[in-house]
C-alpha atoms as a PDB file:
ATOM      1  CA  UNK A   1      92.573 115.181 110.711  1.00  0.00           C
ATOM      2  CA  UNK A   2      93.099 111.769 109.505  1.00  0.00           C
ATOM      3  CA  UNK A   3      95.363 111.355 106.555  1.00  0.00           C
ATOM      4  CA  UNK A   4      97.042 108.826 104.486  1.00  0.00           C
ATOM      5  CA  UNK A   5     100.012 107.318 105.016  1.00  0.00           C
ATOM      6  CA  UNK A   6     101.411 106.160 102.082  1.00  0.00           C
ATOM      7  CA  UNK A   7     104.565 103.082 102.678  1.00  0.00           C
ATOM      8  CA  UNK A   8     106.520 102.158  99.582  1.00  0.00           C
ATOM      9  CA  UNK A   9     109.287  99.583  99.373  1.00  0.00           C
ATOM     10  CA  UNK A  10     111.670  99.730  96.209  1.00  0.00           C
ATOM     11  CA  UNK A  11     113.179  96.423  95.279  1.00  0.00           C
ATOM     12  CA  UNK A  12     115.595  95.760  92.428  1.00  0.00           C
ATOM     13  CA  UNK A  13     112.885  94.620  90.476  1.00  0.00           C
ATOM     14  CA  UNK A  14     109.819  95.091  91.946  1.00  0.00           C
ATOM     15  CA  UNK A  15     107.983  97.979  94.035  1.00  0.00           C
ATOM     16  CA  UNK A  16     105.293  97.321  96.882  1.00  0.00           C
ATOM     17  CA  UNK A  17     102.931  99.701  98.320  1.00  0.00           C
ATOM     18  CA  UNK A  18     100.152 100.165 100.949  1.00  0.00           C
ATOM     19  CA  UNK A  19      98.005 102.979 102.174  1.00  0.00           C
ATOM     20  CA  UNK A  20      97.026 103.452 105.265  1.00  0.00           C
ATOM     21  CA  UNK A  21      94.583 105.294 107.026  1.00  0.00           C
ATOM     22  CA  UNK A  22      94.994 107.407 110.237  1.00  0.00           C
ATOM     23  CA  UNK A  23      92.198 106.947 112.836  1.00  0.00           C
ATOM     24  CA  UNK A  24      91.038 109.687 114.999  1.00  0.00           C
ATOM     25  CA  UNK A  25      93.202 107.473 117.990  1.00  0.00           C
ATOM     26  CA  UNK A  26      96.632 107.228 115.394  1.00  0.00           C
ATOM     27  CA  UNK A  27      95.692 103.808 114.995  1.00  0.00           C
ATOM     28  CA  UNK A  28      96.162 102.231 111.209  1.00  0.00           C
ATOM     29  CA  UNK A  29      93.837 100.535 109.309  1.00  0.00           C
ATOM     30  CA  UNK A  30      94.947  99.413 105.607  1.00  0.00           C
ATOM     31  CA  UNK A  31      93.417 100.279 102.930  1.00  0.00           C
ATOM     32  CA  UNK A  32      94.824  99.316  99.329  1.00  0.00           C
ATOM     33  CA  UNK A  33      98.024  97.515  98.816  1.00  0.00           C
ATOM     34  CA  UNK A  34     100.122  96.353  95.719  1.00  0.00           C
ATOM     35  CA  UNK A  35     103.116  95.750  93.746  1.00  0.00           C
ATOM     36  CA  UNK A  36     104.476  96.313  90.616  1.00  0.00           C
ATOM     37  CA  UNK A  37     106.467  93.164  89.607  1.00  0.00           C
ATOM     38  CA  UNK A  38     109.295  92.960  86.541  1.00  0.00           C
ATOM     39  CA  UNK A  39     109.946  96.600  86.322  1.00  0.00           C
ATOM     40  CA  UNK A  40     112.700  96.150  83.871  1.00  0.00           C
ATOM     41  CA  UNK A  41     110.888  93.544  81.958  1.00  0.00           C
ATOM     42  CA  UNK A  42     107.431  93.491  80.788  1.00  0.00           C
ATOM     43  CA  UNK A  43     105.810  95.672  84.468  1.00  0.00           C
ATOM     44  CA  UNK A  44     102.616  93.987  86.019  1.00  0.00           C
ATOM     45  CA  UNK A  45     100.563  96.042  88.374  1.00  0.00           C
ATOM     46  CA  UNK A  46      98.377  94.372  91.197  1.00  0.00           C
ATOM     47  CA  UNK A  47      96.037  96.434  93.504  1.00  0.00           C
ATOM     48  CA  UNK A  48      93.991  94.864  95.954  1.00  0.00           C
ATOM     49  CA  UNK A  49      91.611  96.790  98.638  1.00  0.00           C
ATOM     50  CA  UNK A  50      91.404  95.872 102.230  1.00  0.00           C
ATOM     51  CA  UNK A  51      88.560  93.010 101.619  1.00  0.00           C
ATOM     52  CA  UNK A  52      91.519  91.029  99.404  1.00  0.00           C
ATOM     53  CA  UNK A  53      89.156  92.587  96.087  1.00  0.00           C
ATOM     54  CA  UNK A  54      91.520  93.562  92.787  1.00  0.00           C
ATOM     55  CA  UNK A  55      90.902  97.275  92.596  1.00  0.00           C
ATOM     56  CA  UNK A  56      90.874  96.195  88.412  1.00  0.00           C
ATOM     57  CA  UNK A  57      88.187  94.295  89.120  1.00  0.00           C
ATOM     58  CA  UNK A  58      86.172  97.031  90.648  1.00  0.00           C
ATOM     59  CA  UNK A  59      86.943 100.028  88.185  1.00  0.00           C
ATOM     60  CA  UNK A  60      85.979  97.315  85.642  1.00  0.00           C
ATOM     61  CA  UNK A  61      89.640  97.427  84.095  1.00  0.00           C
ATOM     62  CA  UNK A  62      90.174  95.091  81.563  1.00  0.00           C
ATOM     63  CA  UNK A  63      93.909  94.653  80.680  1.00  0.00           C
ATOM     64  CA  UNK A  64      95.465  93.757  77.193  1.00  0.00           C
ATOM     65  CA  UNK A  65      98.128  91.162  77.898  1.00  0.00           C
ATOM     66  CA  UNK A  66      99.469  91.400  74.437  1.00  0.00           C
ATOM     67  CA  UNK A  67      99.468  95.175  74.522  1.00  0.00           C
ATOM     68  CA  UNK A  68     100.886  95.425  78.032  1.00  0.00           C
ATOM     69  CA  UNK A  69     104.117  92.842  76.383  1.00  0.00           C
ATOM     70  CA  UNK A  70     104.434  95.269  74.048  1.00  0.00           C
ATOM     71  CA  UNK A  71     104.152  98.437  76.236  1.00  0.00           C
ATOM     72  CA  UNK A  72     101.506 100.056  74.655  1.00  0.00           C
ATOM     73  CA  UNK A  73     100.161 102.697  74.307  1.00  0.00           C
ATOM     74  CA  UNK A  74      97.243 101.667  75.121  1.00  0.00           C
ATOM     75  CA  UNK A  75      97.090  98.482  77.553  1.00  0.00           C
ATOM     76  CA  UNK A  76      92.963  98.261  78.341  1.00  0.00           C
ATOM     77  CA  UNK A  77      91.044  96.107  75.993  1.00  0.00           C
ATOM     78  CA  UNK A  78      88.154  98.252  73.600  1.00  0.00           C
ATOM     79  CA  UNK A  79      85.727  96.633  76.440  1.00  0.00           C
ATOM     80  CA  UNK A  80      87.518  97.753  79.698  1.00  0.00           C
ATOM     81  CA  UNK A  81      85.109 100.332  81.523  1.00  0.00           C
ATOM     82  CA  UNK A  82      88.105 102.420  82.107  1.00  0.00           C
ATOM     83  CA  UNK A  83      91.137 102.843  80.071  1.00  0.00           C
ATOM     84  CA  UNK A  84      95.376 102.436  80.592  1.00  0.00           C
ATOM     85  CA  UNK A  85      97.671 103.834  78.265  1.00  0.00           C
ATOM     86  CA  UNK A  86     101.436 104.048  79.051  1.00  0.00           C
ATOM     87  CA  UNK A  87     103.165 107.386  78.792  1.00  0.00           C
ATOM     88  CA  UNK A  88     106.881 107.134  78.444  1.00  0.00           C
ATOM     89  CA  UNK A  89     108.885 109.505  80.211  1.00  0.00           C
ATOM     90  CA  UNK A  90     112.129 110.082  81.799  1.00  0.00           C
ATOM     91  CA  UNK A  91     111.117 110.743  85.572  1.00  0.00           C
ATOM     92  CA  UNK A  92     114.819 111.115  86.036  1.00  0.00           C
ATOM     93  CA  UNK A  93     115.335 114.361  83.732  1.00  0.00           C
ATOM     94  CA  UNK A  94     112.209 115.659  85.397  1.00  0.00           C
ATOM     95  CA  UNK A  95     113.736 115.592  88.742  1.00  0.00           C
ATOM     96  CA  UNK A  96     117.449 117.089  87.312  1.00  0.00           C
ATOM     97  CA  UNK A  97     114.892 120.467  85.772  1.00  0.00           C
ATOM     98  CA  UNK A  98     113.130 120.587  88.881  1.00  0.00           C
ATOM     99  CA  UNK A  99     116.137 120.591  90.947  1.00  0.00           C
ATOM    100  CA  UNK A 100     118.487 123.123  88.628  1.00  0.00           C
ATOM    101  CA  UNK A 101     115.022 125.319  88.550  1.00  0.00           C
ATOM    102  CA  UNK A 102     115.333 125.281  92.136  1.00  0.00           C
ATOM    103  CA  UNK A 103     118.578 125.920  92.785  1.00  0.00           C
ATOM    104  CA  UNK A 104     118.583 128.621  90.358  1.00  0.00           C
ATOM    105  CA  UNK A 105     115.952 130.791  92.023  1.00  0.00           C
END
């Protein structure tokens, strides 16, 4: 079976990805790559597929600038093909309930 690999690297203020793909010989082949840049500012996301194409470009994703500065909620123009909204959350306090669930079964 050939399955994704997916590599992330966490930065202080940034996060990269790729994805990979596993060939039948366990070779790789990229797929899609990106970064998120300014996470504790105002976050921009760029995803680009193996041909160097913005994966925005292709859904037909249309960001908001002035909507993404203000984080939301909604961060695709009224045009976009697709839409982005931000959800807040606290990823954090999901992990500590996941964990205490855990260790409490």
């Amino acid at each position: 079976m050939c399955e994704p690999i997916l590599v992330l690297n966490a930065g202080s203020s940034s996060l990269k990805f790729s994805v990979f793909e596993t060939t039948t010989d366990r070779s790789l082949k990229g797929s899609i790559h990106g970064e998120v840049e300014d996470i504790s500012g105002s976050a921009n996301l760029t995803v680009v597929d193996a041909h160097g194409h913005k994966v925005e470009d292709w859904l037909g994703l249309a960001f908001d600038a002035a909507a993404n500065e203000a984080e939301g909620p909604r961060i695709s123009t009224a045009g976009s093909k697709v839409s982005a909204w931000v959800i807040p959350t606290d990823e954090n306090l999901m992990i500590a309930r996941h964990t205490r669930h855990l260790l409490d079964s």
